[in-house]
Protein backbone atom coordinates (compact mmCIF):
# COMPACT_ATOMS: atom_id res chain seq x y z
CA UNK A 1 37.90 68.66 72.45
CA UNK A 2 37.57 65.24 70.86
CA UNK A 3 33.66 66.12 69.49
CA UNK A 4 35.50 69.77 68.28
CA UNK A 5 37.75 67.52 66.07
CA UNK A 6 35.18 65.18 64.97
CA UNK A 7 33.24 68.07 63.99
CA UNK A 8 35.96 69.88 62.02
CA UNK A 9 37.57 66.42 60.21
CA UNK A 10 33.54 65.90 58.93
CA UNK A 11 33.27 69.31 57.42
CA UNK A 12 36.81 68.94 55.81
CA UNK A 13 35.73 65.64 54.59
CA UNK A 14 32.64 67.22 53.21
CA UNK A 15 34.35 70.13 51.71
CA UNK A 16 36.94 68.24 50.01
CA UNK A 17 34.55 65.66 48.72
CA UNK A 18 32.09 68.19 46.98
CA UNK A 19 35.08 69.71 45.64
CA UNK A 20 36.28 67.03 43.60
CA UNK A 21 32.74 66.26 42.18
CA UNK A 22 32.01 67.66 38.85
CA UNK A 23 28.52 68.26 37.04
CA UNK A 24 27.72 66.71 34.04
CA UNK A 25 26.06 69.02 31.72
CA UNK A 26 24.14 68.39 28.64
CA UNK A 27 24.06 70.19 25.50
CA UNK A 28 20.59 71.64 25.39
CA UNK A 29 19.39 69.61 22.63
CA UNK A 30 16.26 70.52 20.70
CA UNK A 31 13.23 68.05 21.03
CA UNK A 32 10.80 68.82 18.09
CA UNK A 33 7.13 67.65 18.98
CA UNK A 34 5.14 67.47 15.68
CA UNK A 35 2.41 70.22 15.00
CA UNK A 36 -0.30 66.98 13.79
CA UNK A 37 -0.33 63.52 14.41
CA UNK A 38 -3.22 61.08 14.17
CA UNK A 39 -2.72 59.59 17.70
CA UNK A 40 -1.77 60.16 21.46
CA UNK A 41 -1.64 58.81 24.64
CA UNK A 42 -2.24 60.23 28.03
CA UNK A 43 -1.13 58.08 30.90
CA UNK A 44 -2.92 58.70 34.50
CA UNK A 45 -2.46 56.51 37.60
CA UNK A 46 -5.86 55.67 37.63
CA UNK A 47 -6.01 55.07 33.50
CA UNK A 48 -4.32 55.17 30.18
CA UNK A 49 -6.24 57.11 27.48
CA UNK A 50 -5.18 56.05 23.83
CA UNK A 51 -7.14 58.51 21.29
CA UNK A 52 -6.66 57.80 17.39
CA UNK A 53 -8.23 58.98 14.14
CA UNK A 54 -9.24 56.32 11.96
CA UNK A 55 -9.45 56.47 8.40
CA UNK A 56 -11.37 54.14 5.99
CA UNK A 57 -10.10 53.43 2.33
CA UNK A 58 -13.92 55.11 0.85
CA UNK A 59 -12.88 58.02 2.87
CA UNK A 60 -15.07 58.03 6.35
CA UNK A 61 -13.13 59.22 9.73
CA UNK A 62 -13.58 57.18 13.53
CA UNK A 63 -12.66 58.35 16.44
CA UNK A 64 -11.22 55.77 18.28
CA UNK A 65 -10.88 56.37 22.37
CA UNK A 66 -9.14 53.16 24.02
CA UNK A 67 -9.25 52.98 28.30
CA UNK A 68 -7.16 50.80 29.87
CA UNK A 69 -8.29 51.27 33.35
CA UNK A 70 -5.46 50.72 36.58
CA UNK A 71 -5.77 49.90 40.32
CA UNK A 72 -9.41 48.60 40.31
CA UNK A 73 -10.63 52.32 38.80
CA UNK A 74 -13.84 52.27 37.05
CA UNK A 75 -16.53 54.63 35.39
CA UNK A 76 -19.89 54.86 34.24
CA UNK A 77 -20.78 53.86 30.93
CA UNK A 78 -21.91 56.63 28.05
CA UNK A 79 -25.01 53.70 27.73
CA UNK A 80 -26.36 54.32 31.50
CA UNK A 81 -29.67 55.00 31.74
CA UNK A 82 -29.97 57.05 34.57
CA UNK A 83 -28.55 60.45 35.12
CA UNK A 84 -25.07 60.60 36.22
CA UNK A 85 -23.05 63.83 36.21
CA UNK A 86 -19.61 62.17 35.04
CA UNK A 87 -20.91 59.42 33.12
CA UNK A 88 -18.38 59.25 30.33
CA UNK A 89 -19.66 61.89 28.24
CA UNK A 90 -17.52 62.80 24.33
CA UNK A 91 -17.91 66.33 22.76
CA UNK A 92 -16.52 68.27 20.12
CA UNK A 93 -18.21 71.94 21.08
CA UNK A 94 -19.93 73.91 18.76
CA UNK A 95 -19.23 74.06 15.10
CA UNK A 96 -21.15 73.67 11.55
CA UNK A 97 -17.92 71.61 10.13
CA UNK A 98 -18.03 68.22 11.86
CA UNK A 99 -20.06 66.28 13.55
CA UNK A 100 -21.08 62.60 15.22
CA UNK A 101 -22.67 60.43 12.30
CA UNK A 102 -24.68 57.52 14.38
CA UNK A 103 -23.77 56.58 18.35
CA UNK A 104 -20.86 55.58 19.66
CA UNK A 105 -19.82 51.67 19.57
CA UNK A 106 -18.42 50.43 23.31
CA UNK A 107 -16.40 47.32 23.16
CA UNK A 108 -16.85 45.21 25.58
CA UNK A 109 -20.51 46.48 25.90
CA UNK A 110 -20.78 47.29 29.97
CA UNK A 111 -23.43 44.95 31.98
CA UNK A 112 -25.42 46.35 34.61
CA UNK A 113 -23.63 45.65 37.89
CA UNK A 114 -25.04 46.08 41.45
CA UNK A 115 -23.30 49.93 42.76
CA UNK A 116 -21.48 49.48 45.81
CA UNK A 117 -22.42 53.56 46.37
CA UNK A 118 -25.89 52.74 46.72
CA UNK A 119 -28.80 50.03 46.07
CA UNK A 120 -28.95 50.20 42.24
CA UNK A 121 -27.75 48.85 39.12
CA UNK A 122 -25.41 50.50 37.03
CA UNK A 123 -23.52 49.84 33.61
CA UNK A 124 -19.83 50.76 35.51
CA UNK A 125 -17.13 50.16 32.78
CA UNK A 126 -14.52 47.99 34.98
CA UNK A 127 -12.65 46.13 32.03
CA UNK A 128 -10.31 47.62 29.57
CA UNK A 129 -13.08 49.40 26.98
CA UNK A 130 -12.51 50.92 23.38
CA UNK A 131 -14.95 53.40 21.97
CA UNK A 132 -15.47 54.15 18.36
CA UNK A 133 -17.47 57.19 16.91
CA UNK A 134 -18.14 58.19 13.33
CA UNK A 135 -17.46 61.78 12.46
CA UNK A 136 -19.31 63.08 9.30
CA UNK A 137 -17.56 66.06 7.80
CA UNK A 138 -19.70 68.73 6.55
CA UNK A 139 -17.66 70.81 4.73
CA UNK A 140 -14.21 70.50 2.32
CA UNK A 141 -13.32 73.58 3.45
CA UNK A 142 -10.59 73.62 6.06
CA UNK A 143 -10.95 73.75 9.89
CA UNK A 144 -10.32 72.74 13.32
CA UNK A 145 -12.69 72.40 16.21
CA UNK A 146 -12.03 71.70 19.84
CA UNK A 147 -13.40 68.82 21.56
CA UNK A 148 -13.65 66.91 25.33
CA UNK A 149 -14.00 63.80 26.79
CA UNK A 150 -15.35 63.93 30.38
CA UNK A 151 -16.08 61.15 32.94
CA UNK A 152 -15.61 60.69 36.78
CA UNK A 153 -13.07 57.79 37.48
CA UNK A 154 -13.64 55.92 41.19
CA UNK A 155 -12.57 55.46 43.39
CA UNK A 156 -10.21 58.54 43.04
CA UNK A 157 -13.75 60.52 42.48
CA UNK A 158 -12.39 63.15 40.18
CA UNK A 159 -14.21 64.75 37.14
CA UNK A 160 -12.08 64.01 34.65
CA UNK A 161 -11.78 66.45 31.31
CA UNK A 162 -9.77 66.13 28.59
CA UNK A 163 -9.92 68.29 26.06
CA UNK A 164 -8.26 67.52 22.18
CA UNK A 165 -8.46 69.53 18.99
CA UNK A 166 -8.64 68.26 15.79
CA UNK A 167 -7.58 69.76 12.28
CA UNK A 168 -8.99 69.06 8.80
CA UNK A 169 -6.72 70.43 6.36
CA UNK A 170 -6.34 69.89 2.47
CA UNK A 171 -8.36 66.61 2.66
CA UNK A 172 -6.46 65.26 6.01
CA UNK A 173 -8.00 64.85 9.11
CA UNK A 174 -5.23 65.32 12.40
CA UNK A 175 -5.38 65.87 15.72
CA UNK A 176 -3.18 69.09 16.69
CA UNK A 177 -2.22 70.40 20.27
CA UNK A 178 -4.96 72.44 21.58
CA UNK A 179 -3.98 75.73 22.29
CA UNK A 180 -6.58 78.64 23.83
């Protein structure tokens, strides 16, 4: 009888205390995400990607990719020699518009470092690395084109893609949300 009583004074308890409770609601308040921008950020456990378009004063456009890499992750260089499937590898797909004027600048350079994966060197990028790559635009006409960075982040041993778009319109270069 005494466990009965127990039983029924918690459930009273319970039902009077949700019972008094009241939800907070919030006024749905629009959030307006701009349709261009010249930067973004994408943060990952294993990295934080910071891409920007960079624009001289005579008129020349750099895309600038910064990696901060997190918990010991690392990745193969875009300067390795030897043939890697997920070296980090920067596209921007087909199209007659745009295109990559000279190679792309790594800073800090990557040093060939013995592979713990097997009895080699390799250029791994372990440090916190910005890229820089000039585009040469072909055309004044207007137009976007769809690009993707790709690379295989260890120890976590995923391919990563990451696809952007980028807009030229009315003189202005912008990245815009890439949509399929």
């Amino acid at each position: 009888m005494n466990k009965l009583t127990t039983i029924a004074f918690v459930l009273l308890s319970i039902t009077i205390g949700t019972s008094q409770q009241s939800v907070k609601s919030f006024a749905n308040i629009p959030t307006v995400q701009p349709e261009t921008f010249t930067e973004f950020t994408i943060n990952d456990s294993e990295y934080t990607l910071h891409f920007e378009l960079e624009e001289t004063k005579d008129k020349e456009y750099f895309l600038v990719i910064s990696m901060e890499l997190h918990n010991n992750s690392e990745f193969i260089s875009p300067f390795e020699d030897k043939e890697f499937s997920g070296k980090f590898y920067l596209s921007l797909g087909t199209t007659n518009n745009i295109d990559f004027k000279g190679n792309i600048v790594e800073t800090p350079q990557a040093k060939d470092t013995y592979d713990k994966f097997g009895p080699q060197f390799v250029k791994w990028v372990r440090v916190n690395t910005m890229y820089r790559q000039q585009l040469n635009i072909k055309t004044q006409d207007d137009f976007k084109v769809f690009g993707r960075l790709q690379f295989t982040i260890e120890p976590r041993c995923t391919l990563e893609q990451i696809p952007f778009s980028i807009s030229y319109k009315d003189g202005k270069m912008m990245f815009v949300e890439p949509k399929c």
